[in-house]
Each structure stands twice: as C-alpha cells, then as structure tokens.
C-alpha atoms as a PDB file:
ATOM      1  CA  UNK A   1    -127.698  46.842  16.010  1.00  0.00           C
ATOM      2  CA  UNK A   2    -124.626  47.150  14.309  1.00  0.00           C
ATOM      3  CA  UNK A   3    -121.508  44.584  13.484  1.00  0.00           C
ATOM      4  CA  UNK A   4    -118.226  45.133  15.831  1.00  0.00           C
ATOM      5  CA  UNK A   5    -115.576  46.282  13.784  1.00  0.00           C
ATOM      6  CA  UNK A   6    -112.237  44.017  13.224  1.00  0.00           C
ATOM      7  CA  UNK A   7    -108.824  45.826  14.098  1.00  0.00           C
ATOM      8  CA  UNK A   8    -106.469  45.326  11.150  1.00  0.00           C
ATOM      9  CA  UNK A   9    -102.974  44.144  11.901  1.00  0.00           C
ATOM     10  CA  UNK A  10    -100.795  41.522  10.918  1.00  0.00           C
ATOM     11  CA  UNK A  11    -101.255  37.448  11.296  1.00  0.00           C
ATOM     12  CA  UNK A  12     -99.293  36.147  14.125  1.00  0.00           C
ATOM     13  CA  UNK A  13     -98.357  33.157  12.457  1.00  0.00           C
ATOM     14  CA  UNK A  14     -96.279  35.503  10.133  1.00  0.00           C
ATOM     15  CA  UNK A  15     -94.020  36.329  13.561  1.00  0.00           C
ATOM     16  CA  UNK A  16     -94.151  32.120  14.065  1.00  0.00           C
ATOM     17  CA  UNK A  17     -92.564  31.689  10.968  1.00  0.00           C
ATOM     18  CA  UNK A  18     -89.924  34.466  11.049  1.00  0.00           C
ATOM     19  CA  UNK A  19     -88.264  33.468  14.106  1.00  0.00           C
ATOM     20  CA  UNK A  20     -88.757  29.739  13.013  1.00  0.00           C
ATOM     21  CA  UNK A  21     -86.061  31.043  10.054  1.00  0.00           C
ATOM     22  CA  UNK A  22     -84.181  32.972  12.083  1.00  0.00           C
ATOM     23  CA  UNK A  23     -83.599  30.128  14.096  1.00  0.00           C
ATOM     24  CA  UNK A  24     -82.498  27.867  11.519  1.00  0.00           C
ATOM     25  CA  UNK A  25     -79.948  30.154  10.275  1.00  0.00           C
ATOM     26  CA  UNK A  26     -78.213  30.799  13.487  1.00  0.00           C
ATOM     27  CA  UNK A  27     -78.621  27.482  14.389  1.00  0.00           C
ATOM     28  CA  UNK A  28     -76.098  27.078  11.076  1.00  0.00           C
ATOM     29  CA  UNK A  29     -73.800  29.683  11.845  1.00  0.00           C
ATOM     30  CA  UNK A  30     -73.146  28.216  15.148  1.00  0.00           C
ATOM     31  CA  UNK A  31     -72.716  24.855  13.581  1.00  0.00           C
ATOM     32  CA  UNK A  32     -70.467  25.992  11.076  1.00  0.00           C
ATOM     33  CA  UNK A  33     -68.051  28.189  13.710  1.00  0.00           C
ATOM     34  CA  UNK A  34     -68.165  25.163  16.280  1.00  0.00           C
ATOM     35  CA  UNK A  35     -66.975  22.792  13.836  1.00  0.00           C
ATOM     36  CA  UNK A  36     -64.883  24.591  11.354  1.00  0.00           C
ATOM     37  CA  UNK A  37     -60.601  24.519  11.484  1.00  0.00           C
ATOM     38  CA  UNK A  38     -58.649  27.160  12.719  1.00  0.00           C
ATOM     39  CA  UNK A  39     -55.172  27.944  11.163  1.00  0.00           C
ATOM     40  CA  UNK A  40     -52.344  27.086  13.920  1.00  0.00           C
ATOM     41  CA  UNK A  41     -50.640  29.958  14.940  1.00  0.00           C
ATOM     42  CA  UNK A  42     -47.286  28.401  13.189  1.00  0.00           C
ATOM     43  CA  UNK A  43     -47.475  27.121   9.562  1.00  0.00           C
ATOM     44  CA  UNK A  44     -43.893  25.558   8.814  1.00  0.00           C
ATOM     45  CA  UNK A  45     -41.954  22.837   7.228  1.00  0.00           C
ATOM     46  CA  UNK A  46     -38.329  21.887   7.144  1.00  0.00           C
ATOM     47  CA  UNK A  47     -36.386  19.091   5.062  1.00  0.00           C
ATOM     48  CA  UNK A  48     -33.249  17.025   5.261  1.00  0.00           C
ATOM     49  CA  UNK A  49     -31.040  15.082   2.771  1.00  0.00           C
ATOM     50  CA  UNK A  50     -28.359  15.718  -0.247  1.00  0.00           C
ATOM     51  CA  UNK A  51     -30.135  18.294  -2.335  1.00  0.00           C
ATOM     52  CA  UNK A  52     -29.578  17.009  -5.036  1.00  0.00           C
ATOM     53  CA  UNK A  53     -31.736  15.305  -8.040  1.00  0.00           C
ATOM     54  CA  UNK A  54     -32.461  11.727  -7.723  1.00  0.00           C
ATOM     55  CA  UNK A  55     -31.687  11.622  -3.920  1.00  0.00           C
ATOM     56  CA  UNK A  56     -34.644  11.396  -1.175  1.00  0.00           C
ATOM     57  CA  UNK A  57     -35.184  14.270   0.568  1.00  0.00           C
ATOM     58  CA  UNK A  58     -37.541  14.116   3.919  1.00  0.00           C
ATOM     59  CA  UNK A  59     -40.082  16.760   4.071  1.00  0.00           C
ATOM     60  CA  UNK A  60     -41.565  17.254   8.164  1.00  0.00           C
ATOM     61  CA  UNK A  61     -44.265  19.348   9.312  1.00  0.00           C
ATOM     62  CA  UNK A  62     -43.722  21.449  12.099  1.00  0.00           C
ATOM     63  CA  UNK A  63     -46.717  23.212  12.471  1.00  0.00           C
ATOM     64  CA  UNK A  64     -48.898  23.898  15.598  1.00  0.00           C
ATOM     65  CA  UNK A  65     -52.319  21.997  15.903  1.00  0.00           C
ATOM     66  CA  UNK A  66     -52.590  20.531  12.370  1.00  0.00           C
ATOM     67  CA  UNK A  67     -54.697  17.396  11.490  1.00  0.00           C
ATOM     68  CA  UNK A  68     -54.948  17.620   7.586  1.00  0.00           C
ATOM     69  CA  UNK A  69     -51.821  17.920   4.912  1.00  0.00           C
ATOM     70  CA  UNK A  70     -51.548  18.498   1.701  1.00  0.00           C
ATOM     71  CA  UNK A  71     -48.020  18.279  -0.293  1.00  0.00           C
ATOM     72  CA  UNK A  72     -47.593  19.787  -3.405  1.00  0.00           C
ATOM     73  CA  UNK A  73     -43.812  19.497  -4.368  1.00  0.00           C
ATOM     74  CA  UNK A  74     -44.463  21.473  -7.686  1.00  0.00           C
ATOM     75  CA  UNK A  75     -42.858  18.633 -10.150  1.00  0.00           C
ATOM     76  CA  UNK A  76     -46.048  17.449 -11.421  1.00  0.00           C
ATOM     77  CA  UNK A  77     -46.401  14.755  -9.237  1.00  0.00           C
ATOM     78  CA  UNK A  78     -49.434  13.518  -7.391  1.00  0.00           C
ATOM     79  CA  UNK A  79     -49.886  15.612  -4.200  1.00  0.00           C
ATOM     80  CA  UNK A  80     -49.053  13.488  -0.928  1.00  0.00           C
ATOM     81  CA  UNK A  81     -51.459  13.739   2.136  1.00  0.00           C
ATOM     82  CA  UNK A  82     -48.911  12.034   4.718  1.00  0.00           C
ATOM     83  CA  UNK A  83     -47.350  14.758   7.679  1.00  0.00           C
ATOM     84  CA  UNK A  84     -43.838  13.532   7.320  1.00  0.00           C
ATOM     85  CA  UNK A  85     -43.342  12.418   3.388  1.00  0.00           C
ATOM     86  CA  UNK A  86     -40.339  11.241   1.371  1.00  0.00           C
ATOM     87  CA  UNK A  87     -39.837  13.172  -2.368  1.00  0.00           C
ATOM     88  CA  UNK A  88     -37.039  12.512  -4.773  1.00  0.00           C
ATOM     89  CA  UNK A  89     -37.262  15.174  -7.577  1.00  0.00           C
ATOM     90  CA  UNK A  90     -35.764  13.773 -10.873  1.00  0.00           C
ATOM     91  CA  UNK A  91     -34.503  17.022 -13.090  1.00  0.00           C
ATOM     92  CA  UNK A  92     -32.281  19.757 -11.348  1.00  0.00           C
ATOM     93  CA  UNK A  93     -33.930  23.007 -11.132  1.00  0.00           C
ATOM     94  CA  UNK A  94     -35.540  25.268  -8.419  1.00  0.00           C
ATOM     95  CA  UNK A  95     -38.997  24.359  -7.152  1.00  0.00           C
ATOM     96  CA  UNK A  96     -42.122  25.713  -5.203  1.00  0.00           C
ATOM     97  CA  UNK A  97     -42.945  23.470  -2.644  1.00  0.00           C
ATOM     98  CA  UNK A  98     -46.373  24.238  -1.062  1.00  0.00           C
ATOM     99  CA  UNK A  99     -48.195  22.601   2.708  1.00  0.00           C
ATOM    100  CA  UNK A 100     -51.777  23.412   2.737  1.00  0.00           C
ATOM    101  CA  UNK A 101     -52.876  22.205   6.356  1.00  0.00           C
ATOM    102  CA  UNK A 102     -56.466  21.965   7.835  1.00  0.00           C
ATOM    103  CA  UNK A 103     -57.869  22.491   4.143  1.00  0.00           C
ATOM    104  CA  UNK A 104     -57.482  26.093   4.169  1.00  0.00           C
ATOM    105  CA  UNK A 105     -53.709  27.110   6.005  1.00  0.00           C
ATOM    106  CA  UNK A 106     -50.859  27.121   3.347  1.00  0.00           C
ATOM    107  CA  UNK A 107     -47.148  27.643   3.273  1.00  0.00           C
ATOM    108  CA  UNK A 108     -44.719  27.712   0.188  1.00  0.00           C
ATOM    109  CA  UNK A 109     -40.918  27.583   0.151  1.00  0.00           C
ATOM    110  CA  UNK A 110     -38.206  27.425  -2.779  1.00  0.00           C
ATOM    111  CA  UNK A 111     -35.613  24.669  -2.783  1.00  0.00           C
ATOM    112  CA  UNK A 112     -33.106  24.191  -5.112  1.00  0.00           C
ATOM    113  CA  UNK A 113     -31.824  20.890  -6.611  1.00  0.00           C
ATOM    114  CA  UNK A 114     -28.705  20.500  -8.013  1.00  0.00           C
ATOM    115  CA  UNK A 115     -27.175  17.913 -10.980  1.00  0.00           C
ATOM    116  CA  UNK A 116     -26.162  14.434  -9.151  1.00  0.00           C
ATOM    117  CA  UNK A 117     -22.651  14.387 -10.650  1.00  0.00           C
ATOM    118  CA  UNK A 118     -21.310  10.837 -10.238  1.00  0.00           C
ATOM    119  CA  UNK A 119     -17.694  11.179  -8.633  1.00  0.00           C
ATOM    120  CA  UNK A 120     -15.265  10.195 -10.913  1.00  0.00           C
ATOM    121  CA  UNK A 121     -12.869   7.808  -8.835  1.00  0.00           C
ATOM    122  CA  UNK A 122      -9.535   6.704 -11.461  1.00  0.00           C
ATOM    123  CA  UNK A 123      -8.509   3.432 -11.257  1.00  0.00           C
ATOM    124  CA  UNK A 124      -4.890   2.782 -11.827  1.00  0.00           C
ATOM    125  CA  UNK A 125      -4.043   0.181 -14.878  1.00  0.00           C
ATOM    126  CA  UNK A 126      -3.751  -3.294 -13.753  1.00  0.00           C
ATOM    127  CA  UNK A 127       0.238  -4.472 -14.455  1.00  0.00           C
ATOM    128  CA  UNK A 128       0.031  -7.258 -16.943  1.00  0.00           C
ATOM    129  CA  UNK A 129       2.840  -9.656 -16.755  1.00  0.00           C
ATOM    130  CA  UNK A 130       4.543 -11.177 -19.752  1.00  0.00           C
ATOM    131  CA  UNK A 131       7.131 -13.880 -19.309  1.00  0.00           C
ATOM    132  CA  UNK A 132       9.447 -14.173 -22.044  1.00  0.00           C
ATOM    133  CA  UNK A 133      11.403 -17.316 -22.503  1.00  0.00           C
ATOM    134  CA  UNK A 134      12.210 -20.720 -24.480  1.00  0.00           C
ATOM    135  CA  UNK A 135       9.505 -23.220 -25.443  1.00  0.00           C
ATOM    136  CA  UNK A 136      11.791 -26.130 -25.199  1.00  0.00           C
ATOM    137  CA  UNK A 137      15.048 -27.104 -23.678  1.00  0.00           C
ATOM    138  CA  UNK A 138      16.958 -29.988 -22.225  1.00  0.00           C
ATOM    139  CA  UNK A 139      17.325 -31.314 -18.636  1.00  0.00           C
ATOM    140  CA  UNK A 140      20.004 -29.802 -16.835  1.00  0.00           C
ATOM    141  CA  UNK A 141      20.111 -26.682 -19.145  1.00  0.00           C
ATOM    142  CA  UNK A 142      20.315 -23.231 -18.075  1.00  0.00           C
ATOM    143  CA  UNK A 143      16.829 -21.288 -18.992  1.00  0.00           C
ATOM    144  CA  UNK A 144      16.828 -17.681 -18.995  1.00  0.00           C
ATOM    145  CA  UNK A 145      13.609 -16.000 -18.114  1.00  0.00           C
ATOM    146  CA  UNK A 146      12.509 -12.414 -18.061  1.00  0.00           C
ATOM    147  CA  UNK A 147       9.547 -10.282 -17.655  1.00  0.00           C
ATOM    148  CA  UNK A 148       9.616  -6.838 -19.814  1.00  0.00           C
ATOM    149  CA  UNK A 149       6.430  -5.224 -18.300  1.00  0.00           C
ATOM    150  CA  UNK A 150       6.639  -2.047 -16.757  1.00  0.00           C
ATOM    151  CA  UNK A 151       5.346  -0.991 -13.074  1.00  0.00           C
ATOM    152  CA  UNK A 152       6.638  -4.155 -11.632  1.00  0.00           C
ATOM    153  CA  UNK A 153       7.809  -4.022  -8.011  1.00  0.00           C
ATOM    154  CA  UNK A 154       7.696  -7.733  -7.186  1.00  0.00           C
ATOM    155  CA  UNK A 155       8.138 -10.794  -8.553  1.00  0.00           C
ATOM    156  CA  UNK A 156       7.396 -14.576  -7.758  1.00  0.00           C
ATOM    157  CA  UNK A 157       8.582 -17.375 -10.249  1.00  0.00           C
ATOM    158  CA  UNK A 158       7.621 -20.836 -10.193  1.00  0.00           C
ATOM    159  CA  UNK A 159       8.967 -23.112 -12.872  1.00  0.00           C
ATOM    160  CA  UNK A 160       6.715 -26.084 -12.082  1.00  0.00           C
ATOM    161  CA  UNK A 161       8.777 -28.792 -10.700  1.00  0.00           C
ATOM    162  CA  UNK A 162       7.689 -27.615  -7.045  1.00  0.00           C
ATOM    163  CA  UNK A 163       4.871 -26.099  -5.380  1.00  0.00           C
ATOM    164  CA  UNK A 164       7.138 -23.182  -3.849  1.00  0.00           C
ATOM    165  CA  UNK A 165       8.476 -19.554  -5.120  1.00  0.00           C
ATOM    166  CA  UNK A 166      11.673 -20.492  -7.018  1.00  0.00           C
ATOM    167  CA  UNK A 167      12.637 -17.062  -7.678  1.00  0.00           C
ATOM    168  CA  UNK A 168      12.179 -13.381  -6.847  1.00  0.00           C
ATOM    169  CA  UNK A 169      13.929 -11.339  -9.503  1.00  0.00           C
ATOM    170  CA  UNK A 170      13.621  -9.619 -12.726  1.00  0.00           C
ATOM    171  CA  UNK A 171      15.156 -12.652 -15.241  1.00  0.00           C
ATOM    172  CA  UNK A 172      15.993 -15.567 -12.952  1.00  0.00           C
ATOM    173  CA  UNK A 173      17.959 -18.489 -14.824  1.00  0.00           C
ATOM    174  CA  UNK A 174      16.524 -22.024 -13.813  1.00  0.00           C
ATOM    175  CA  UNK A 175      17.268 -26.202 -14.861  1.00  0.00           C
ATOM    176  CA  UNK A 176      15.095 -28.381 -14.779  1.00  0.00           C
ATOM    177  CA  UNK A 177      15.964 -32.104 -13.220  1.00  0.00           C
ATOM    178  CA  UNK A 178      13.182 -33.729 -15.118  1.00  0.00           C
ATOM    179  CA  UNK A 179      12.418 -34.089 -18.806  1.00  0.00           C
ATOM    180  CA  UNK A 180       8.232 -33.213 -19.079  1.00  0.00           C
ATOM    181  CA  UNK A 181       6.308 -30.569 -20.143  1.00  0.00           C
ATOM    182  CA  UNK A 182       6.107 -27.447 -17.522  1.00  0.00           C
ATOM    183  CA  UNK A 183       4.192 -24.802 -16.521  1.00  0.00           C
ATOM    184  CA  UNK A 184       5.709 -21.824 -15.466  1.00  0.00           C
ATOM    185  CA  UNK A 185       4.054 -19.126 -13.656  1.00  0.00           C
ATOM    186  CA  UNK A 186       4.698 -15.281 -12.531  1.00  0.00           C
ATOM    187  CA  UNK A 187       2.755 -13.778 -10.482  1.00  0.00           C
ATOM    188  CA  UNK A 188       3.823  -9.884  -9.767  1.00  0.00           C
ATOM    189  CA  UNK A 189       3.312  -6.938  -6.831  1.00  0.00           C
ATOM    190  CA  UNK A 190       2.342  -9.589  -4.766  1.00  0.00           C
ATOM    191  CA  UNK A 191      -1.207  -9.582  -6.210  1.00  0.00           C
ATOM    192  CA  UNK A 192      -3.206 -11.799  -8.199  1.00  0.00           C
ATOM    193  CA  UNK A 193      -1.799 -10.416 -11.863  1.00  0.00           C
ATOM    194  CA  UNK A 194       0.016 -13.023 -13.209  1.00  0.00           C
ATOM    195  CA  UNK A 195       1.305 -14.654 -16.551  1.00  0.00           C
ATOM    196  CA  UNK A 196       2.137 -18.031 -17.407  1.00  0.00           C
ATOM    197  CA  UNK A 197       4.041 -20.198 -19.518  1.00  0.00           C
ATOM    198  CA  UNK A 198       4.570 -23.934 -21.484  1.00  0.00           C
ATOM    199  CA  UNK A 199       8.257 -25.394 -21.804  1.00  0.00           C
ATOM    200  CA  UNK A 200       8.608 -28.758 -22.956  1.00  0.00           C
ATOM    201  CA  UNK A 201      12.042 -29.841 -21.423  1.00  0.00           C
ATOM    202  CA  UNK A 202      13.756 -33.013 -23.075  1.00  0.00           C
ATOM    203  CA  UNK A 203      15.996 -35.694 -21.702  1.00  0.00           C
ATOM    204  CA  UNK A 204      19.535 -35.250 -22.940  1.00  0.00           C
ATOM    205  CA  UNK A 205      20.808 -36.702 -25.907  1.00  0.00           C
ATOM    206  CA  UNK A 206      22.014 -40.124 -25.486  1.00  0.00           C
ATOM    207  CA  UNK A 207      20.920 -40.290 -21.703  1.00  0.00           C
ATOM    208  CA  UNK A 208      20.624 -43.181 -19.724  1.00  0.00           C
ATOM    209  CA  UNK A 209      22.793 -45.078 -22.371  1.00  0.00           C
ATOM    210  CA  UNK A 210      26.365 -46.326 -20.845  1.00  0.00           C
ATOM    211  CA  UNK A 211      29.124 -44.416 -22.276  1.00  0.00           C
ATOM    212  CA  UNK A 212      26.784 -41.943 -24.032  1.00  0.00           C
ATOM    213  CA  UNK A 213      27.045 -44.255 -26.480  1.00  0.00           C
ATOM    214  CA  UNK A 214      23.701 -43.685 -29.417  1.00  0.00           C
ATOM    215  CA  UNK A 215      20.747 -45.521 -28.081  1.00  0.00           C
ATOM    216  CA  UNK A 216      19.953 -48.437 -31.060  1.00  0.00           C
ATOM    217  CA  UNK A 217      17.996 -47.692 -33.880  1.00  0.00           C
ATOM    218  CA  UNK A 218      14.693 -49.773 -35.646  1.00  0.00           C
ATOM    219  CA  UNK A 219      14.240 -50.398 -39.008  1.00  0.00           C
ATOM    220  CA  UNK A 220      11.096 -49.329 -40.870  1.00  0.00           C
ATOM    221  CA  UNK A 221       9.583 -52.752 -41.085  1.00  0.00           C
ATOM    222  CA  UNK A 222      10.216 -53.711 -37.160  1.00  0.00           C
ATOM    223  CA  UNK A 223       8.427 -50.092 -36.212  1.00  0.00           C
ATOM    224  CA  UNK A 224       5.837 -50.344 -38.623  1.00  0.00           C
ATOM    225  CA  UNK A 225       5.206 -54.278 -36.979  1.00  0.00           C
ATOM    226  CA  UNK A 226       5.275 -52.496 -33.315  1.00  0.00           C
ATOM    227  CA  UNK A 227       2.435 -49.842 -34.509  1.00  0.00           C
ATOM    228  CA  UNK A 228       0.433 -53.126 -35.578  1.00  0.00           C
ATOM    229  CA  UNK A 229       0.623 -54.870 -32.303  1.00  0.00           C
ATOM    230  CA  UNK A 230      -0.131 -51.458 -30.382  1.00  0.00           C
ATOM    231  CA  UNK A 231      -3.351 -51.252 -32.613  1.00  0.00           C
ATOM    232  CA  UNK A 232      -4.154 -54.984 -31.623  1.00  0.00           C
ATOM    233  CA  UNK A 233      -3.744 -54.096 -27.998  1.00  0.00           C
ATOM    234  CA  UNK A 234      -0.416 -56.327 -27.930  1.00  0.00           C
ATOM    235  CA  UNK A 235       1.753 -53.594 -26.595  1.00  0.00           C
ATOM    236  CA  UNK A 236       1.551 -50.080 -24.897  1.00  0.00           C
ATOM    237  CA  UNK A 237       2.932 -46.706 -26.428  1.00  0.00           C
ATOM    238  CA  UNK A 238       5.342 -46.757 -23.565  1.00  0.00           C
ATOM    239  CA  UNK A 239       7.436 -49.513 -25.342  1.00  0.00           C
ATOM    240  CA  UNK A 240       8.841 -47.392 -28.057  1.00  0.00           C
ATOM    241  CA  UNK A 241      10.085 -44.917 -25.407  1.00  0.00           C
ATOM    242  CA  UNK A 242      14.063 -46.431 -26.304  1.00  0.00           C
ATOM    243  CA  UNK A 243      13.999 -45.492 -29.883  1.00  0.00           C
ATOM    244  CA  UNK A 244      12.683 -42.093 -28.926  1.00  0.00           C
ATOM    245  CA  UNK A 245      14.685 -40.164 -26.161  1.00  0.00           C
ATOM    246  CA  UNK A 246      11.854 -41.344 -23.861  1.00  0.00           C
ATOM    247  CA  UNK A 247       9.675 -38.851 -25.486  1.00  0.00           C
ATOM    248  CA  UNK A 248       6.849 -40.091 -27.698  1.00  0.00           C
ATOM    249  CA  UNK A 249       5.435 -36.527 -28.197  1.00  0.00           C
ATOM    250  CA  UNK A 250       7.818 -36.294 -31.029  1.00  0.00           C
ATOM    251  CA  UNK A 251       5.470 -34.918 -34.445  1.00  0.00           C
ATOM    252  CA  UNK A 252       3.899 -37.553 -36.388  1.00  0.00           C
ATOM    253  CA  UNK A 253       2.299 -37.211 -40.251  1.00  0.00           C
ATOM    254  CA  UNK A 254      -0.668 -39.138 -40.871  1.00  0.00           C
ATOM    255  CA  UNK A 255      -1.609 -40.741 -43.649  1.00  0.00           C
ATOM    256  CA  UNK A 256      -4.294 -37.780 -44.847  1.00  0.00           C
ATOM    257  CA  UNK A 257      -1.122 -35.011 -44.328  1.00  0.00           C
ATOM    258  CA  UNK A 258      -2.650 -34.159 -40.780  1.00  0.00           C
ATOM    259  CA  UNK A 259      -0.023 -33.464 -37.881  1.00  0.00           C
ATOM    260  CA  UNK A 260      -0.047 -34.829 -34.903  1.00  0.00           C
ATOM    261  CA  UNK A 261       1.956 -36.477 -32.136  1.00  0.00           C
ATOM    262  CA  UNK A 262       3.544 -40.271 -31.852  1.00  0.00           C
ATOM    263  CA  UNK A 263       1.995 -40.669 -28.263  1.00  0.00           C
ATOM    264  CA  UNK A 264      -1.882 -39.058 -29.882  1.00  0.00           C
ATOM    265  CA  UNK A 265      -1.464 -41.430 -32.666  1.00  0.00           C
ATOM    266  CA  UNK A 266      -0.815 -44.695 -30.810  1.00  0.00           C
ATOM    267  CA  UNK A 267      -3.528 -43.905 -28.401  1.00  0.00           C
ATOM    268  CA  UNK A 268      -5.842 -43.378 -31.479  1.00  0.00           C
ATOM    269  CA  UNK A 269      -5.085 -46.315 -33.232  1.00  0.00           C
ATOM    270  CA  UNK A 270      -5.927 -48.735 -30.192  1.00  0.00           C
ATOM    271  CA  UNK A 271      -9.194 -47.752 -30.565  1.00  0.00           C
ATOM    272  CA  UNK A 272      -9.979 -47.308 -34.558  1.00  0.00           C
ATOM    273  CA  UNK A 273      -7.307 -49.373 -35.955  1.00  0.00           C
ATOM    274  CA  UNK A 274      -3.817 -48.920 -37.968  1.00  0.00           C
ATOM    275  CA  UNK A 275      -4.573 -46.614 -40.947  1.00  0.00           C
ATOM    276  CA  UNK A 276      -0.744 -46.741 -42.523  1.00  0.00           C
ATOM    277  CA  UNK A 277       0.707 -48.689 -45.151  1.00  0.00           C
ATOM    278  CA  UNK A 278       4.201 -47.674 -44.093  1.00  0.00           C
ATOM    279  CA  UNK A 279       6.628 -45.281 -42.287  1.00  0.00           C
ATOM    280  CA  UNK A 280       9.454 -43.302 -42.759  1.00  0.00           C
ATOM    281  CA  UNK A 281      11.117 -41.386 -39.981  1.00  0.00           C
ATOM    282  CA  UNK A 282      14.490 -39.075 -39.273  1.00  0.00           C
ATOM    283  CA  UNK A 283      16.595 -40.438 -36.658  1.00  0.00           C
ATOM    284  CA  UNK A 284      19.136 -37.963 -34.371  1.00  0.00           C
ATOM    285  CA  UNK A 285      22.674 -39.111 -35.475  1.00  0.00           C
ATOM    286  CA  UNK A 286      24.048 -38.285 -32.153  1.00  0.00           C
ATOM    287  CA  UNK A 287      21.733 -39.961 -29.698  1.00  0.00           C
ATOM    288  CA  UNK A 288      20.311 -42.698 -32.200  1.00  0.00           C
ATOM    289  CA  UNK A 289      16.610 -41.650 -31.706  1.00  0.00           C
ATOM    290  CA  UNK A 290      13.960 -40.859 -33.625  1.00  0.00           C
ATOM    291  CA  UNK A 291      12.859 -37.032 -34.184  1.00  0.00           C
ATOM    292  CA  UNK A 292      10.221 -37.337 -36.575  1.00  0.00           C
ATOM    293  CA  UNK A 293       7.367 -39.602 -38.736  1.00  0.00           C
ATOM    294  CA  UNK A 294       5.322 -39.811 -41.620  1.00  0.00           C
ATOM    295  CA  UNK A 295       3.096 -42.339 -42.261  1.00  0.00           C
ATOM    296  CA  UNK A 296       1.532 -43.211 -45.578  1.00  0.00           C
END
C-alpha cells in the first residue's frame, strides 16, 4: 500500500500575518490623515502702530482656522507663540517677519522701521530781570530805579513798604516814609521771572530833633560805660538809638580787626561778655550822631 502524497503550497499562517501588517499600516495612515492639520485656506497677518524703532507695533493674525502660531520677527529675538503679539524692534532697518501656523503653514512679509527722531521743540530764553538802583538812601528821598533787560513787556515794582504793585513802568522813582532796610522786588511779563533788591533807607539827618538842631553827642568814657551795662544785662541796644540816627546798624571794629555792626555787637556781648578796653568813634557834624566805631 502506498503513502498519500502531500500537495505543496504555501502555509496559511503566512496570509494571517500579511494582512495582520497590512492592517497595522493602514490603520496608521488613517490615524495620521484623521488627526493631522490642514493649512487654512487664508494665511495672513497685518500690524498697526508708528513704524518706527523703539515704538510697539501690534502684530494680528488673520488667518482662517488656525490653532498654533509661531512669530519670528527676524531681530534675533525669541520667537513668540501668542495670535495677537506686541514687538518693539530696537535698530532701524528692514525686516522679515515670518507666521508659521498649525506647525507647518507659513507667511513672511517685509516691514520697514525707521530712526525715532526726537522732535526738536525750541524753547524761548527765559527774560531775566535786573533791577538797578541805590543801596542806601534817606527817608523822603527820591530813588530812581530801572531795569536794563531786554524782552520786557511788563513790569510790576514793589518797594517793600506795602504788599501791593507800586509801579508799572520801565524806571519808576519811589520815597520811602520809613527809615529800615527794604526789599524791593520786580517781577516782569506778568510771569514768575523776577529780580530783587536790598536798600537800607536812613532817617534824615538831625530828625526828630526840634529845630533840626544836632542831636547831643557822648563822650568816649560815658559810651564805653553804656557797652558795660549792656554786657551786664543793665540796658538794651535800643538805648543808644539817640546818639545814632536811630540806626544801630552803623559798622563797628572789634577788638581782633573783624567788622561788624553796633546792633551784632551789643547782642553778642550780652551773652559772652565786653571784650574792649576802649572806643573811638566818628561822629556826623551835622546831625551830631555817630557813623562809625572801633573798639580796642
């Protein structure tokens, strides 16, 4: 009896296998079209703002369907992944700005940006006021004063016995009803430029006397006595005011060649103590009063 003969072909589990692969690899392709971005059918982008460097300019996206950016604003900066971003480009020159969208879509533009050039805005010299005029003078005198600046349009004097505009011109004249020491002010085109000014203004000679006649004089050794009871606290400064004109800010010597005033002097010697041996002074021969001191 003889053995059946097997029929040669191939293994089915080799046909198993293939479409197992096949399978697989469709399976992918699928996958991979299903899930993979499309381009929109418009890739765009606009911007607004001053072209110009160091200004922000706004960047917007107006493409259809897009759900990824990337911004690359071709200045070496780090690329932005917001739709709608804010750039400010720092040197002046023309750039390629490039969108990519959806990780594979693209779009690139030129822009140019231009120098920032600051406007120059010129600011007209401020008027600076001078007042010209005397540093001393005596009650009841007439004081000239003037102001020599140029672009002047307006002026407004006060000479410091009031709180009010005494004058409105050029080089008003002005006396003063009080002896003391003023300051006068000038303020000009109505603005807050303005210039001031000391005048010491002195009682008249032989004032306040009857008759005009020379108010009396001291002698050396009587002053010299009154300085010791003003150091001691017997007396005020204010009680020489007859042998002075009523003015004690007449210039005083002291002892180490310093200058100073009679009314500084008095008030310093209440608190140290007399420093002088003696005095000599110059007395006005007209009005009797003394004009000036030296101690020693």
């Amino acid at each position: 009896m003889t053995n059946p003969v097997k029929k040669k072909g191939l293994d089915k589990t080799i046909f198993i296998g293939l479409g197992a692969v096949i399978l697989v690899v469709a399976a992918v392709i699928f996958f991979r079209l299903m899930t993979k971005d499309t381009c929109p059918d418009v890739v765009d982008f606009t911007w607004t703002g001053e072209m110009k460097a160091n200004n922000p300019i706004q960047f917007s996206d107006i493409s259809d369907g897009a759900n990824q950016w990337k911004w690359d604003f071709g200045d070496g900066s780090p690329q932005d992944i917001t739709r709608n971003p804010t750039h400010t480009f720092i040197n002046a020159q023309v750039y390629m700005i490039t969108l990519y969208i959806n990780g594979k879509c693209e779009i690139t533009k030129e822009i140019k940006i231009e120098p920032n050039v600051q406007e120059t805005i010129i600011v007209p010299d401020l008027v600076r006021p001078v007042i010209e005029g005397p540093e001393e003078a005596m009650v009841g005198e007439s004081i000239r004063f003037n102001c020599p600046s140029d672009g002047v349009s307006s002026y407004e004097w006060q000479f410091g016995e009031s709180m009010s505009v005494d004058a409105t011109t050029k080089d008003p004249q002005y006396s003063y009803k009080r002896k003391g020491s003023y300051k006068v002010t000038l303020i000009v085109n109505g603005k807050s430029e303005q210039a001031t000014h000391t005048i010491k203004i002195k009682a008249k000679p032989g004032a306040g006397v009857p008759g005009g006649k020379p108010k009396p004089t001291i002698s050396a050794d009587k002053f010299f006595s009154l300085l010791r009871d003003i150091a001691d606290r017997k007396i005020f400064p204010e009680s020489l005011n007859s042998y002075f004109c009523d003015d004690l800010t007449i210039p005083l010597t002291r002892p180490d060649g310093k200058q100073t005033t009679l009314l500084s002097y008095c008030n310093a010697i209440r608190k140290v103590g007399l420093d002088a041996k003696g005095v000599f002074f110059n007395i006005d021969k007209e009005s009797g009063c003394i004009t000036s001191i030296k101690l020693n």
